[in-house]
Protein backbone atom coordinates (compact mmCIF):
# COMPACT_ATOMS: atom_id res chain seq x y z
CA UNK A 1 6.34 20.54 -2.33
CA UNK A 2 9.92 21.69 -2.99
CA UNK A 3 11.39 21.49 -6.16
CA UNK A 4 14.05 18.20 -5.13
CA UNK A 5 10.95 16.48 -4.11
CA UNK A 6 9.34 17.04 -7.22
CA UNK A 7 12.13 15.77 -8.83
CA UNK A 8 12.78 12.82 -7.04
CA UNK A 9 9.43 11.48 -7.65
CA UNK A 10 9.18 12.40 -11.18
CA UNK A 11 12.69 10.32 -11.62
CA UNK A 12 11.42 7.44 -9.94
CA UNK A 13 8.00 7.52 -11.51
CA UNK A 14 10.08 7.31 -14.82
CA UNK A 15 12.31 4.68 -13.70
CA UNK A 16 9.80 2.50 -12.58
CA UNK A 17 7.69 2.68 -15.67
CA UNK A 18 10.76 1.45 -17.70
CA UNK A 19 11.53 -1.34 -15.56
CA UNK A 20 7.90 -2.02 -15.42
CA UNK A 21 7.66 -2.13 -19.57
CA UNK A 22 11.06 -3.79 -19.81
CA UNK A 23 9.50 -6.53 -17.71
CA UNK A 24 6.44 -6.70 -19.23
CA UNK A 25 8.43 -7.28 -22.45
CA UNK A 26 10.48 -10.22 -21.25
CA UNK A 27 7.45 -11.72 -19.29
CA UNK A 28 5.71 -11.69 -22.92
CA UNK A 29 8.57 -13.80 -24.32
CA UNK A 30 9.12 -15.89 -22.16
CA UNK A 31 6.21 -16.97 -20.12
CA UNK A 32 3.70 -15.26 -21.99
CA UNK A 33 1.15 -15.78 -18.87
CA UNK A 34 -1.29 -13.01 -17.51
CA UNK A 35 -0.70 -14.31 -13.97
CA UNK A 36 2.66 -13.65 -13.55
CA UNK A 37 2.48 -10.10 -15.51
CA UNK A 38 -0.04 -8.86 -12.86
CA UNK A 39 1.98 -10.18 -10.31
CA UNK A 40 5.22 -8.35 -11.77
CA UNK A 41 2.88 -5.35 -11.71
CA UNK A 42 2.26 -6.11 -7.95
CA UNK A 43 5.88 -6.31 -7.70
CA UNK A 44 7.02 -3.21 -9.47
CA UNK A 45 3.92 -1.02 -7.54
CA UNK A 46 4.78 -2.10 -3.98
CA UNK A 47 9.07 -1.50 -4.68
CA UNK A 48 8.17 1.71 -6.12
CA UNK A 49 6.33 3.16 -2.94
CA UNK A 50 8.81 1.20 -0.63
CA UNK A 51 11.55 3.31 -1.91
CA UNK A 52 10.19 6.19 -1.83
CA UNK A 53 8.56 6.14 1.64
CA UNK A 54 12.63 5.40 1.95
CA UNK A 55 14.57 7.88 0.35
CA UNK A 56 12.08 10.34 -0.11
CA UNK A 57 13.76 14.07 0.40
CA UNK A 58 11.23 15.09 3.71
CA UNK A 59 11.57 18.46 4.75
CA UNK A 60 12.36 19.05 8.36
CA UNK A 61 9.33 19.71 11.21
CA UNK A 62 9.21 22.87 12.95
CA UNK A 63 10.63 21.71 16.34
CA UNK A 64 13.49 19.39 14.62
CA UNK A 65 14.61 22.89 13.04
CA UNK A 66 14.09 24.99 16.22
CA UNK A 67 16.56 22.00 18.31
CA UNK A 68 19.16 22.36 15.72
CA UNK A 69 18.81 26.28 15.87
CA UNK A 70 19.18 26.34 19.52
CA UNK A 71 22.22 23.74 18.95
CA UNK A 72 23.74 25.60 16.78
CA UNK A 73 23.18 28.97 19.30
CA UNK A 74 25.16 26.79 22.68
CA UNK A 75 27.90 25.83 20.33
CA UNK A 76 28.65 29.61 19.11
């Protein structure tokens, strides 16, 4: 695992526990209900891994590299 990759996940692990407590927070106030707290759980677990199947930083495969290579080579 590369170092932006580590990164990356580390920042959105972080970000989504905050959102995750800040929610947890208001959903105490407000509706005070276990219901809807596991279901802002469900909510926060499923946007987390959404966006990073998304954004993630992947690294390239072997042949993507070797056709951009040889691209590179005809244009030269």
């Amino acid at each position: 695992m590369k170092k932006r990759q580590f990164k990356f996940i580390f920042a959105l692990t972080f970000l989504s526990v905050i959102i995750w407590i800040v929610g947890e927070f208001i959903i105490g106030e407000i509706f005070n209900n276990f219901a809807v707290s596991v279901i802002w759980a469900v909510i926060c677990l499923i946007a987390c891994c959404a966006y990073s199947l998304w954004k993630c930083p992947r690294e390239p495969d072997d042949d993507e590299e070797t056709l951009q290579e040889n691209a590179k080579g005809d244009r030269k």
